[in-house]
ModelCIF file with pLDDT and N, C-alpha, C, O atoms, coordinates in Angstrom:
data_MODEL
#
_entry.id   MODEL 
#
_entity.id                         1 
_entity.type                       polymer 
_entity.pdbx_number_of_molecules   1 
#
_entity_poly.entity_id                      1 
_entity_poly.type                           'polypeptide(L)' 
_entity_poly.nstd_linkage                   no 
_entity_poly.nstd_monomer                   no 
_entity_poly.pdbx_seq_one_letter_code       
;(UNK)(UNK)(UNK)(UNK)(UNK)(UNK)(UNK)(UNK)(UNK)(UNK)(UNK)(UNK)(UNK)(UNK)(UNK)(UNK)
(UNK)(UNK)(UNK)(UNK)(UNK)(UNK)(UNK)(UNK)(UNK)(UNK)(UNK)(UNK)(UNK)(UNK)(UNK)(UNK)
(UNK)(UNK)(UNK)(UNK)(UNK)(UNK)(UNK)(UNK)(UNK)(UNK)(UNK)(UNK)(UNK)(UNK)(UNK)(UNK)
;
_entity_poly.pdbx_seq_one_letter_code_can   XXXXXXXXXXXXXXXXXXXXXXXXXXXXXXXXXXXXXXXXXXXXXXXX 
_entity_poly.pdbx_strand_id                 A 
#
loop_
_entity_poly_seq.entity_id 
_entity_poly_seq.num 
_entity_poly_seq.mon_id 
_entity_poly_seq.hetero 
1 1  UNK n 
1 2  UNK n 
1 3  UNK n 
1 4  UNK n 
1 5  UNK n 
1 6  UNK n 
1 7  UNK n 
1 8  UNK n 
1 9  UNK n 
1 10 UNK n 
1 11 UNK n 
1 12 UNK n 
1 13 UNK n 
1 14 UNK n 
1 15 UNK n 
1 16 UNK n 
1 17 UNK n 
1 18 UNK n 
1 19 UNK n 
1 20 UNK n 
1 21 UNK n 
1 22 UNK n 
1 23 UNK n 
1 24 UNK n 
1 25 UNK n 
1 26 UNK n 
1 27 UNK n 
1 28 UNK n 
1 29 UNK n 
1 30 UNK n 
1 31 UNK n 
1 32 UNK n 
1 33 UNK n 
1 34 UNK n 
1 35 UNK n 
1 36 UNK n 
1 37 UNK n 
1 38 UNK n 
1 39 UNK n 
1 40 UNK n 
1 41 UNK n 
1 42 UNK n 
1 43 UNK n 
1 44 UNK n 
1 45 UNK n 
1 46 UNK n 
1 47 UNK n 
1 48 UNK n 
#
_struct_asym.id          A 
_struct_asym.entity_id   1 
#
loop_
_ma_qa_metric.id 
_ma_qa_metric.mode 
_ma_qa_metric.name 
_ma_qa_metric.software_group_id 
_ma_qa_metric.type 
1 global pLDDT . pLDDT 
2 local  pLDDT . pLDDT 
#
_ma_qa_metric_global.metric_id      1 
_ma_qa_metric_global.metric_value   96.27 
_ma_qa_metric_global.model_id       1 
_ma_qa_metric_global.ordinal_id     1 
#
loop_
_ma_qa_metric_local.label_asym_id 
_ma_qa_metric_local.label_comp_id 
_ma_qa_metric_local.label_seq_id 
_ma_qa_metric_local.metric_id 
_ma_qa_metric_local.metric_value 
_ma_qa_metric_local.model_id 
_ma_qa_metric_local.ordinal_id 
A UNK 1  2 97.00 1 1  
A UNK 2  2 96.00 1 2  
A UNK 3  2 96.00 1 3  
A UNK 4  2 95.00 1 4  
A UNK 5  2 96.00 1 5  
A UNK 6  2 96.00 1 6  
A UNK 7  2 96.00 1 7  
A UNK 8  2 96.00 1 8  
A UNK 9  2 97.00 1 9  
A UNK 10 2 98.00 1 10 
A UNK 11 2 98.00 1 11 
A UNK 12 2 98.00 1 12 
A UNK 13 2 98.00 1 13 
A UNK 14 2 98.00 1 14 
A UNK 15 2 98.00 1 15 
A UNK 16 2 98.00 1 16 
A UNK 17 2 97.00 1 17 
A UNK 18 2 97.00 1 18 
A UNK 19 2 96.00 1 19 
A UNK 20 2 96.00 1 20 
A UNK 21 2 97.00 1 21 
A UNK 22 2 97.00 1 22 
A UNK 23 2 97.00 1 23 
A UNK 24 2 96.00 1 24 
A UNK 25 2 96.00 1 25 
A UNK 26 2 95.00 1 26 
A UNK 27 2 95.00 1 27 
A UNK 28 2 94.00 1 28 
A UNK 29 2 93.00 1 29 
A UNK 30 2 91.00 1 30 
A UNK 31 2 92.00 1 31 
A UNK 32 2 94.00 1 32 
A UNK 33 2 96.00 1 33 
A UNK 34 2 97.00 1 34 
A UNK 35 2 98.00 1 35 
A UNK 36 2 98.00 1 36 
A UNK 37 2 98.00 1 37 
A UNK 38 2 98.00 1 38 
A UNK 39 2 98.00 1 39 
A UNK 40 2 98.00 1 40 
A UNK 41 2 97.00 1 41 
A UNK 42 2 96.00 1 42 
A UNK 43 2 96.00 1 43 
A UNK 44 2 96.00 1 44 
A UNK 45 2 96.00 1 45 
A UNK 46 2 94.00 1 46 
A UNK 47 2 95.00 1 47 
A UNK 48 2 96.00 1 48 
#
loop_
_atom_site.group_PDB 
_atom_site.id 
_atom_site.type_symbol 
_atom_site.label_atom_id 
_atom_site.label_alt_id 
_atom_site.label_comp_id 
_atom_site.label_asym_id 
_atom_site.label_entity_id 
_atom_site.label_seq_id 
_atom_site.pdbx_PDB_ins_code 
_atom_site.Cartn_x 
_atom_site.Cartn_y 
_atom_site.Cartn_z 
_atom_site.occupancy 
_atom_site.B_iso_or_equiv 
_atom_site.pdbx_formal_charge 
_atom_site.auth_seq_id 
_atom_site.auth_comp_id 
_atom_site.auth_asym_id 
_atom_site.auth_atom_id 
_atom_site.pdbx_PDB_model_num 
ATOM 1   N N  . UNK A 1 1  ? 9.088   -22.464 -5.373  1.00 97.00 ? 1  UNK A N  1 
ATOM 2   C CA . UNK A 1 1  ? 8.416   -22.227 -6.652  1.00 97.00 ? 1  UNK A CA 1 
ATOM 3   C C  . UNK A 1 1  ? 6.995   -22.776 -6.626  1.00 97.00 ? 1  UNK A C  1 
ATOM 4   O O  . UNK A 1 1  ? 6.798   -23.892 -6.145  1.00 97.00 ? 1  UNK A O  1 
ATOM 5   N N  . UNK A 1 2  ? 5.807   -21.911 -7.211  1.00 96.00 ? 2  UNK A N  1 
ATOM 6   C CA . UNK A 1 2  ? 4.676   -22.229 -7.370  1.00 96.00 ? 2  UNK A CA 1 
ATOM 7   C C  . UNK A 1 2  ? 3.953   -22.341 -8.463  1.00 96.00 ? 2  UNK A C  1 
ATOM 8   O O  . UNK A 1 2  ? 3.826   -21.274 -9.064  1.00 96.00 ? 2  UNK A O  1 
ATOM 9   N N  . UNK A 1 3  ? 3.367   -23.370 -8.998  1.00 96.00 ? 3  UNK A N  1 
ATOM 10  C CA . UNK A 1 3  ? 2.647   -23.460 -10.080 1.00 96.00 ? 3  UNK A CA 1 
ATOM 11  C C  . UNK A 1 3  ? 3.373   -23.373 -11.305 1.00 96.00 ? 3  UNK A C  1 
ATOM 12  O O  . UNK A 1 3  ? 2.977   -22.714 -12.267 1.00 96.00 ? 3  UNK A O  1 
ATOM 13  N N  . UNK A 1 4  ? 4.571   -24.118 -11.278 1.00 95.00 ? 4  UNK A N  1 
ATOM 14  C CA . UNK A 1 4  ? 5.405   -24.143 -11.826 1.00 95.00 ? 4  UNK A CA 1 
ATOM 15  C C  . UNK A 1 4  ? 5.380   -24.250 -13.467 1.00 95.00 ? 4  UNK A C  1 
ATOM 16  O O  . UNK A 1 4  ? 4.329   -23.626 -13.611 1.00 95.00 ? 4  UNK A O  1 
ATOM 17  N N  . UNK A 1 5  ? 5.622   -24.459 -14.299 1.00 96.00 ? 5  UNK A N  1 
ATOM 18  C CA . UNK A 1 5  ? 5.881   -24.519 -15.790 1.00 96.00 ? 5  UNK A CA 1 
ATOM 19  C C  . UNK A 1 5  ? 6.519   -24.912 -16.822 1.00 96.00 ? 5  UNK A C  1 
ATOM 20  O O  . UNK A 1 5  ? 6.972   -23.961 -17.459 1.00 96.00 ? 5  UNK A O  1 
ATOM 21  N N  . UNK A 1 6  ? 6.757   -25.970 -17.278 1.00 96.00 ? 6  UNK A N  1 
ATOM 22  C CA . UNK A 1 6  ? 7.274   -27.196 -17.696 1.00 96.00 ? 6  UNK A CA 1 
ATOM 23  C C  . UNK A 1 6  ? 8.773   -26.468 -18.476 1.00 96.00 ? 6  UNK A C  1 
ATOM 24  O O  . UNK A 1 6  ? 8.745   -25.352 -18.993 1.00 96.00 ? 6  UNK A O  1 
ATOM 25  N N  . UNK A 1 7  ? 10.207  -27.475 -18.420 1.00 96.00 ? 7  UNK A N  1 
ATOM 26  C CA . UNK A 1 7  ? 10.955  -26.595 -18.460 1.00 96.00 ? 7  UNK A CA 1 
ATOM 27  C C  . UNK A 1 7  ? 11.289  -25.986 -19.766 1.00 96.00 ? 7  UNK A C  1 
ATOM 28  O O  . UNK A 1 7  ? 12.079  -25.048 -19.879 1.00 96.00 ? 7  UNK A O  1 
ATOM 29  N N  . UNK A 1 8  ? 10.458  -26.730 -21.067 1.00 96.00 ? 8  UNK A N  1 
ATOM 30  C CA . UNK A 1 8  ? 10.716  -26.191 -22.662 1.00 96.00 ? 8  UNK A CA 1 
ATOM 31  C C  . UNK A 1 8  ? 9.792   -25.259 -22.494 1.00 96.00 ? 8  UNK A C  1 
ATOM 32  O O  . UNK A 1 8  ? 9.492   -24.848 -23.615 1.00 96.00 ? 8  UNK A O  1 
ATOM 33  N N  . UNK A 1 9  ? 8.969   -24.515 -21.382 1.00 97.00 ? 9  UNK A N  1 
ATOM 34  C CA . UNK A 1 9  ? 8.431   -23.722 -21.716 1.00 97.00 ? 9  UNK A CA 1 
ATOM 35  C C  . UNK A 1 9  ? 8.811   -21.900 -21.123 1.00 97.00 ? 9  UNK A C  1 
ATOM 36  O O  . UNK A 1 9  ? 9.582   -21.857 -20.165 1.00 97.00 ? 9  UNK A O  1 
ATOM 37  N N  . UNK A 1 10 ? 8.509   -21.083 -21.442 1.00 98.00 ? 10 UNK A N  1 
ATOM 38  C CA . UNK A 1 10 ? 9.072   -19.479 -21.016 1.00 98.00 ? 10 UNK A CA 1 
ATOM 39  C C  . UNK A 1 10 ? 7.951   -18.930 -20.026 1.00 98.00 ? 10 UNK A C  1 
ATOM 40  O O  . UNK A 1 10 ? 6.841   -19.444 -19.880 1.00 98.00 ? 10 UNK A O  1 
ATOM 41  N N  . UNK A 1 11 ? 8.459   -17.726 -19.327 1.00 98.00 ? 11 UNK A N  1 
ATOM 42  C CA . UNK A 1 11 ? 7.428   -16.883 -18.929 1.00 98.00 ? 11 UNK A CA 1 
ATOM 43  C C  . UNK A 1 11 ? 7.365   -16.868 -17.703 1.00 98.00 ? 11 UNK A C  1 
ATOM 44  O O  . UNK A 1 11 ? 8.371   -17.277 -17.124 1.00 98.00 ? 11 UNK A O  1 
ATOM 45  N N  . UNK A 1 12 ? 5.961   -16.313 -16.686 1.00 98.00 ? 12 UNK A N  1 
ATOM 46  C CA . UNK A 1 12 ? 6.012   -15.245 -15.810 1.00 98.00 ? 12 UNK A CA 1 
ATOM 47  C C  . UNK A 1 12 ? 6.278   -17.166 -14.644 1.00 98.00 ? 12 UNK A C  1 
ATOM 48  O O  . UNK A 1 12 ? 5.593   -18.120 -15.012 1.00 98.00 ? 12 UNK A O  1 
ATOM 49  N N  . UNK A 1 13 ? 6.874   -17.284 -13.902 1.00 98.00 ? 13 UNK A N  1 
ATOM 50  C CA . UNK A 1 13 ? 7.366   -18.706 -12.543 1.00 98.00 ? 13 UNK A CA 1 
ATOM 51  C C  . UNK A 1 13 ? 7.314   -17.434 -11.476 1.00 98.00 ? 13 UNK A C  1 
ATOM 52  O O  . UNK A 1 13 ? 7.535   -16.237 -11.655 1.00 98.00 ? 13 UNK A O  1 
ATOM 53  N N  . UNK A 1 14 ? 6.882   -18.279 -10.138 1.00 98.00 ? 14 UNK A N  1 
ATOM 54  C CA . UNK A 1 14 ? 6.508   -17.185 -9.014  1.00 98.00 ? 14 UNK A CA 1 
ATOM 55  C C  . UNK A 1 14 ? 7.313   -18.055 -7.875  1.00 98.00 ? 14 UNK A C  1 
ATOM 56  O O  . UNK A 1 14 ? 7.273   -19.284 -7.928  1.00 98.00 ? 14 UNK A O  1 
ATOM 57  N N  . UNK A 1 15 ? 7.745   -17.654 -7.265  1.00 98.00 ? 15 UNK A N  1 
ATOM 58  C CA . UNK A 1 15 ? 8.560   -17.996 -5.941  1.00 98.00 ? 15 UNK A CA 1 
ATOM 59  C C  . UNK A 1 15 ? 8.384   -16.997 -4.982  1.00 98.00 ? 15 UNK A C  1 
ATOM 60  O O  . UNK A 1 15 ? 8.292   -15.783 -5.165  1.00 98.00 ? 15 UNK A O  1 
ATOM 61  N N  . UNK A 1 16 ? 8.334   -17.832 -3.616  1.00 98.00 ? 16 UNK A N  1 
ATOM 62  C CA . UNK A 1 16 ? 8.181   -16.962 -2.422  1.00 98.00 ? 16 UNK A CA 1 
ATOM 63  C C  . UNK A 1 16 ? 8.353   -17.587 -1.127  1.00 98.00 ? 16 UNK A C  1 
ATOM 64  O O  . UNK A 1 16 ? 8.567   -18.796 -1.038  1.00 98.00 ? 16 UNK A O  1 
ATOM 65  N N  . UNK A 1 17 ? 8.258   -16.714 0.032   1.00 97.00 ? 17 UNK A N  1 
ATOM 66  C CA . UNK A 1 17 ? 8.610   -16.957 1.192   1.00 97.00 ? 17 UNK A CA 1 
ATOM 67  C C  . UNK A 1 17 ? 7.186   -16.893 1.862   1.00 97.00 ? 17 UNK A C  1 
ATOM 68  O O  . UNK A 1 17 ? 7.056   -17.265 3.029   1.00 97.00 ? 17 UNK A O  1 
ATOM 69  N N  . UNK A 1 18 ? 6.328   -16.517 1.277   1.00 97.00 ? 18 UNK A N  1 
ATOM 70  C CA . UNK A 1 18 ? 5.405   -15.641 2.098   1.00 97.00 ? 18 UNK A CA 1 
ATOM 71  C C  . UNK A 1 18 ? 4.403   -17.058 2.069   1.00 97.00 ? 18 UNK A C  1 
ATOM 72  O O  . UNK A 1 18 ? 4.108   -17.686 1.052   1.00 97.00 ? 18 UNK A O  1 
ATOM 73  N N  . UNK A 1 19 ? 4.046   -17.318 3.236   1.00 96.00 ? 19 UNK A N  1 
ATOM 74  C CA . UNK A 1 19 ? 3.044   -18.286 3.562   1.00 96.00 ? 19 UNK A CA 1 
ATOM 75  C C  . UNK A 1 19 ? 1.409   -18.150 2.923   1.00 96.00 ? 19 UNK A C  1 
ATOM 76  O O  . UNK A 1 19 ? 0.698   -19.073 2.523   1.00 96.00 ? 19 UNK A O  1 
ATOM 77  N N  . UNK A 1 20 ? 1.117   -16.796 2.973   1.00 96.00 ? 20 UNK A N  1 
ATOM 78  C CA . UNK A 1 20 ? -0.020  -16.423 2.137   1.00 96.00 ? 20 UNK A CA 1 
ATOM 79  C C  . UNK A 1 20 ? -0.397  -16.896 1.051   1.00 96.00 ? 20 UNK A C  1 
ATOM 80  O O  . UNK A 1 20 ? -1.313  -17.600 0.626   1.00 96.00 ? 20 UNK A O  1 
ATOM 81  N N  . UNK A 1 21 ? 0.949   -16.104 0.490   1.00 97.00 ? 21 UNK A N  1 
ATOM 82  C CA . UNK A 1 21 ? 1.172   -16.242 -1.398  1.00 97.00 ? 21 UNK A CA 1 
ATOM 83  C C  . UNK A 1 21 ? 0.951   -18.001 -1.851  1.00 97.00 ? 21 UNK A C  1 
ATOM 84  O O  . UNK A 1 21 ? 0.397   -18.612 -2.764  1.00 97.00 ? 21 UNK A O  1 
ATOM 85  N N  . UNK A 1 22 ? 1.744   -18.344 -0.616  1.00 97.00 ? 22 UNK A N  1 
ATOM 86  C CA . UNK A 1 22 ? 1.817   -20.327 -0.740  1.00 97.00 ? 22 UNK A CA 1 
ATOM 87  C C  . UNK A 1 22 ? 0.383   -20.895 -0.478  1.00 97.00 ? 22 UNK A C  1 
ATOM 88  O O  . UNK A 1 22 ? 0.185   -22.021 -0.934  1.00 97.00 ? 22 UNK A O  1 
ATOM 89  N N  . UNK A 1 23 ? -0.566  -20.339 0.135   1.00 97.00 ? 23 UNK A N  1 
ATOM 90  C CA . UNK A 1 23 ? -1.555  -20.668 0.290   1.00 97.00 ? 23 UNK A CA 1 
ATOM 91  C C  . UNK A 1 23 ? -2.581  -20.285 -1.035  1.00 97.00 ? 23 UNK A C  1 
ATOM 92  O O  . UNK A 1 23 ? -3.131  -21.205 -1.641  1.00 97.00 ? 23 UNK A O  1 
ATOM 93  N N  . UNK A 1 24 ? -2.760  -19.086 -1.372  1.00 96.00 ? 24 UNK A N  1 
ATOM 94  C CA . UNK A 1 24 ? -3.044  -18.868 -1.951  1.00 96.00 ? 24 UNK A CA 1 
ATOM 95  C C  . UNK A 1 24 ? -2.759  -19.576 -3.602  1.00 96.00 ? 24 UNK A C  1 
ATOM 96  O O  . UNK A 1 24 ? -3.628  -20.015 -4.354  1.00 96.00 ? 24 UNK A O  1 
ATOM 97  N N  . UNK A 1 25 ? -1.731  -19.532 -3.773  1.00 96.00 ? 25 UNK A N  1 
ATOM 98  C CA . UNK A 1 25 ? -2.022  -20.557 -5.232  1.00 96.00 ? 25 UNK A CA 1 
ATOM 99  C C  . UNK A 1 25 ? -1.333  -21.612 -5.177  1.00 96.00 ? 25 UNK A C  1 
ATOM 100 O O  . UNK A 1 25 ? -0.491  -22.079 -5.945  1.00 96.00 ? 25 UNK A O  1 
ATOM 101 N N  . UNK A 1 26 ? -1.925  -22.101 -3.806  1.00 95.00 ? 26 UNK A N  1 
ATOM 102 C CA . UNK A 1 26 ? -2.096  -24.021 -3.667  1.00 95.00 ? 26 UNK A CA 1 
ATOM 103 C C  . UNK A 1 26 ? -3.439  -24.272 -3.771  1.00 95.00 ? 26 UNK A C  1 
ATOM 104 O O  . UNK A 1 26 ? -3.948  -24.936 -4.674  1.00 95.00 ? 26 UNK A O  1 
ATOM 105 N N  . UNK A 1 27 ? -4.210  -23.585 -2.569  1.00 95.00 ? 27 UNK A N  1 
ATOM 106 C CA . UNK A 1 27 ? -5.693  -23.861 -2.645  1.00 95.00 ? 27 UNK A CA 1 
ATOM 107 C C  . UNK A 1 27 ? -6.702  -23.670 -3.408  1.00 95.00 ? 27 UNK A C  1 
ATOM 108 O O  . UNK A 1 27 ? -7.689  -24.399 -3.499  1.00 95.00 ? 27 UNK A O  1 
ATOM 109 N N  . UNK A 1 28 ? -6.467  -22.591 -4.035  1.00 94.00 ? 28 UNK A N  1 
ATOM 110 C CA . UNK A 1 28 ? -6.949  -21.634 -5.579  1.00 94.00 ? 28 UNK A CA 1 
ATOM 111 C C  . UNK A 1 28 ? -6.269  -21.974 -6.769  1.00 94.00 ? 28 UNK A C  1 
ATOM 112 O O  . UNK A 1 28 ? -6.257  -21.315 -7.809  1.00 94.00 ? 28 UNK A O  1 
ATOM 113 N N  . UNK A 1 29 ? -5.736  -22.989 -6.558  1.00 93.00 ? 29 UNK A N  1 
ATOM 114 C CA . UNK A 1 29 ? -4.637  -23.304 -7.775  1.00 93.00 ? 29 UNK A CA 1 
ATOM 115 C C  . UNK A 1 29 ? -5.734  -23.543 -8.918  1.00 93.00 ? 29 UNK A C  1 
ATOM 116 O O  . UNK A 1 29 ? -5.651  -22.858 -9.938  1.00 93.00 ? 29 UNK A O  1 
ATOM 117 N N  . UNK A 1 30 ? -6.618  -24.358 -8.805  1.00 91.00 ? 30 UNK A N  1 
ATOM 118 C CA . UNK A 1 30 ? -7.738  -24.867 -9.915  1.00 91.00 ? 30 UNK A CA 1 
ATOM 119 C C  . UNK A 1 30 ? -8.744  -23.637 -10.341 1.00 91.00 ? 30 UNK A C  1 
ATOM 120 O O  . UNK A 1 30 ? -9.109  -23.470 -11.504 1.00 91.00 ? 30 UNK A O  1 
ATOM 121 N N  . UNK A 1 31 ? -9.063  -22.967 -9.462  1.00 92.00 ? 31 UNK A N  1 
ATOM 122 C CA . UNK A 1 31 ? -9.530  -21.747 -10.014 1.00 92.00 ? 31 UNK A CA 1 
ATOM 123 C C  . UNK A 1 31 ? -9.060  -20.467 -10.107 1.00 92.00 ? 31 UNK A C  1 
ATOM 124 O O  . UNK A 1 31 ? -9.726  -19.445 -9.949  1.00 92.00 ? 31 UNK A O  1 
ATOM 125 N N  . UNK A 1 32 ? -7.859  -20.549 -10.376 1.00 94.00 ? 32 UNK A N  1 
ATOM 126 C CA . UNK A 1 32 ? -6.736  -19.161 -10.580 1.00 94.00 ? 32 UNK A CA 1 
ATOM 127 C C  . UNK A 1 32 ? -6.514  -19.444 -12.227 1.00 94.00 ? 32 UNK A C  1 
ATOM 128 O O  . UNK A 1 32 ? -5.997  -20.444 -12.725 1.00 94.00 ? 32 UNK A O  1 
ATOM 129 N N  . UNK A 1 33 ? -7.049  -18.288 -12.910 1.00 96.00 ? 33 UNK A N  1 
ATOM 130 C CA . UNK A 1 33 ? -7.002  -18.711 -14.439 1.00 96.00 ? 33 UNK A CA 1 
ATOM 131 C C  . UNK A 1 33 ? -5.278  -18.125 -14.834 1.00 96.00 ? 33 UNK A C  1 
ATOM 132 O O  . UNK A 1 33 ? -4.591  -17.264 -14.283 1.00 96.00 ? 33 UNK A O  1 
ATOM 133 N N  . UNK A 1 34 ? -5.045  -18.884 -15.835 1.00 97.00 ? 34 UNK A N  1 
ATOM 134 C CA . UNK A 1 34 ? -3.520  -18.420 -16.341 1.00 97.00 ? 34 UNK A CA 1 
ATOM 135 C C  . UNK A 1 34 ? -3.722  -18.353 -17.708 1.00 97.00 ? 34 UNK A C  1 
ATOM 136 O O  . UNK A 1 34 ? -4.661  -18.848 -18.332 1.00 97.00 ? 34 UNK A O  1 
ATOM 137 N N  . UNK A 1 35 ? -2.715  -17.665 -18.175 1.00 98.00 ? 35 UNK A N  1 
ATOM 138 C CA . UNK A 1 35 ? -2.840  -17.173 -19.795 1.00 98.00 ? 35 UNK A CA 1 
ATOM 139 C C  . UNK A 1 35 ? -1.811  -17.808 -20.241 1.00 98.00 ? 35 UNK A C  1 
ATOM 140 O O  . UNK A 1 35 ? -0.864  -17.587 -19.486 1.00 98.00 ? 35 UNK A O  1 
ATOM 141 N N  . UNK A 1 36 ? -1.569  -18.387 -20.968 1.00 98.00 ? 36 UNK A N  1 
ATOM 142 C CA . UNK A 1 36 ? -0.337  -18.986 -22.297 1.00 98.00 ? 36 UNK A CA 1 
ATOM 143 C C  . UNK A 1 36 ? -0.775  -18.591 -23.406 1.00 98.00 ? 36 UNK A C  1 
ATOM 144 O O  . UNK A 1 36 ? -1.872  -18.057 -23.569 1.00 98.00 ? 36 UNK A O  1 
ATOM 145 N N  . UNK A 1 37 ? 0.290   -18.888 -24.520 1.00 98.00 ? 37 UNK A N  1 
ATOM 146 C CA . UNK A 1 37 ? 0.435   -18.587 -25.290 1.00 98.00 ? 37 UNK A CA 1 
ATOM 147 C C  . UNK A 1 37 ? 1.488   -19.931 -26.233 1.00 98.00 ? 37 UNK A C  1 
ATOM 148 O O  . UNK A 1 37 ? 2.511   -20.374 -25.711 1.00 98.00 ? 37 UNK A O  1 
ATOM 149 N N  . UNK A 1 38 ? 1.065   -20.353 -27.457 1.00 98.00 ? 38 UNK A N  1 
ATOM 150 C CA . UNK A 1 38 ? 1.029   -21.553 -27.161 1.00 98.00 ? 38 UNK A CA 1 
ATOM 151 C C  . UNK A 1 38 ? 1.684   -21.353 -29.138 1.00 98.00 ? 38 UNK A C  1 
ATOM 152 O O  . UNK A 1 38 ? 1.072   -20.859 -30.085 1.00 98.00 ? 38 UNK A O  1 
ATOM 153 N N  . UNK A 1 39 ? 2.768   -21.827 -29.109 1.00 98.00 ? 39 UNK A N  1 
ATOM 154 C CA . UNK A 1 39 ? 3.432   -21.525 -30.564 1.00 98.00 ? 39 UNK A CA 1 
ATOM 155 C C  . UNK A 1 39 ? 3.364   -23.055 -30.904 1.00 98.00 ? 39 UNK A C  1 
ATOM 156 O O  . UNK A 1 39 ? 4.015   -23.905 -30.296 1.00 98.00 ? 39 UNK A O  1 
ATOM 157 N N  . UNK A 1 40 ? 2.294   -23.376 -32.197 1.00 98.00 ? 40 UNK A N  1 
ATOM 158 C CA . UNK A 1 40 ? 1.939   -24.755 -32.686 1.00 98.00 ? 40 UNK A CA 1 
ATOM 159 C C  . UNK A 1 40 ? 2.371   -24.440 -34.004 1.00 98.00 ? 40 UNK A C  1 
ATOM 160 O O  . UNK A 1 40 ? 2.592   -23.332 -34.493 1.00 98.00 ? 40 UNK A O  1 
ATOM 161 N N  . UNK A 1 41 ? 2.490   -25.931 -34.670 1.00 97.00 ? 41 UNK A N  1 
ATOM 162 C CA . UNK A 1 41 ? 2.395   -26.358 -35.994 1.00 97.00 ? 41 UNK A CA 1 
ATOM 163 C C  . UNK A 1 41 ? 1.921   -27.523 -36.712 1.00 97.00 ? 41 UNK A C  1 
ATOM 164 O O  . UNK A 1 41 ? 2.164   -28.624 -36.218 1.00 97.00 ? 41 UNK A O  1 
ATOM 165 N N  . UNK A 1 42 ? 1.177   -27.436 -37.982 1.00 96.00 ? 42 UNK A N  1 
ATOM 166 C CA . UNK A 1 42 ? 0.634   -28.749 -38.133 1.00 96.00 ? 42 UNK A CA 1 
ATOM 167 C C  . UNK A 1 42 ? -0.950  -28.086 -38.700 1.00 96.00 ? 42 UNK A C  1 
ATOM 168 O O  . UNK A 1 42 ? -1.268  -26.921 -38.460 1.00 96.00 ? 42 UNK A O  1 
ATOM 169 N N  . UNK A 1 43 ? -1.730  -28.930 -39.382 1.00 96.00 ? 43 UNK A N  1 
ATOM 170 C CA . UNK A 1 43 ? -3.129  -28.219 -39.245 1.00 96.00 ? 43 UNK A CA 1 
ATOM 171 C C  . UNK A 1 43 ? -3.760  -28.990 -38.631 1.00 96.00 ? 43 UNK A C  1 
ATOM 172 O O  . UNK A 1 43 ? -3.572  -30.191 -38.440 1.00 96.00 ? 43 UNK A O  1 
ATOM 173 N N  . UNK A 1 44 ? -4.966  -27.960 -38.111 1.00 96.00 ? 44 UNK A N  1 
ATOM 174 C CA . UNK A 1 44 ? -5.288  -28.621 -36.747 1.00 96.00 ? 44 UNK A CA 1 
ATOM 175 C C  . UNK A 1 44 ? -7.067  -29.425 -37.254 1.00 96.00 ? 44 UNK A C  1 
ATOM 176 O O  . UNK A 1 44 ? -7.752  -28.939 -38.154 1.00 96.00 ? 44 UNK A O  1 
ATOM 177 N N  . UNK A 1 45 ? -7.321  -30.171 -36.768 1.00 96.00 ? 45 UNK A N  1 
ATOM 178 C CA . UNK A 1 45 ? -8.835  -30.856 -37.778 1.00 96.00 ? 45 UNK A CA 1 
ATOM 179 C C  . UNK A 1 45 ? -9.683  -29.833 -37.285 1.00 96.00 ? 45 UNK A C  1 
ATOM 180 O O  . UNK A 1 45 ? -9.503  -29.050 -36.353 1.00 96.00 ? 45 UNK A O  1 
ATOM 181 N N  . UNK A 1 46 ? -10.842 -29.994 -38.231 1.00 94.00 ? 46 UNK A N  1 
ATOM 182 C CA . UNK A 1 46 ? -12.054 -29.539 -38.671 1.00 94.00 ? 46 UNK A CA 1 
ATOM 183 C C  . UNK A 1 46 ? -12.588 -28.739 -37.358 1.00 94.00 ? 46 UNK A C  1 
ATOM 184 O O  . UNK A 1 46 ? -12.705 -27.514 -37.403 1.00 94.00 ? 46 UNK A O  1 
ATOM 185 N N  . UNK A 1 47 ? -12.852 -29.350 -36.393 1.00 95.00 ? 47 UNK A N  1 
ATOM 186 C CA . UNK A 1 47 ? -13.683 -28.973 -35.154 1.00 95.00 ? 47 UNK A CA 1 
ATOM 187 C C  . UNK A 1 47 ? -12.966 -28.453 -33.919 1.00 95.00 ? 47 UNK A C  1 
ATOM 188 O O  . UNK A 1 47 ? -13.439 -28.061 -32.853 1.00 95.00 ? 47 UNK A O  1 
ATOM 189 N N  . UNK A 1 48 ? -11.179 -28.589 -34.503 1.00 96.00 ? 48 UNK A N  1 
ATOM 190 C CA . UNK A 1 48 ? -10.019 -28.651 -33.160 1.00 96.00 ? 48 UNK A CA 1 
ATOM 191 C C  . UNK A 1 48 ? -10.049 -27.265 -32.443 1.00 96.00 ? 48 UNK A C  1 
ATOM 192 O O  . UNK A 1 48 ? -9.324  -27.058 -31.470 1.00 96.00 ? 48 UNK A O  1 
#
């Protein structure tokens, strides 16, 4: 498993065999953008 995703949370977890794929979002991990989606409550301050 790569770039894994905390376990109260849902959605796309990637696993593989392929040495590439493992390279690829180890080394690029910091600049590989990801999308969430993020279900809050509470109001959030002025500038948040």
């Amino acid at each position: 498993p790569l770039l894994t995703i905390p376990i109260p949370a849902s959605g796309l977890t990637v696993l593989t065999q392929d040495g590439r794929i493992r390279r690829k979002l180890t080394e690029d991990a910091l600049f590989m953008e990801q999308e969430c989606i993020a279900q809050v409550q509470g109001r959030i301050v002025q500038d948040g």
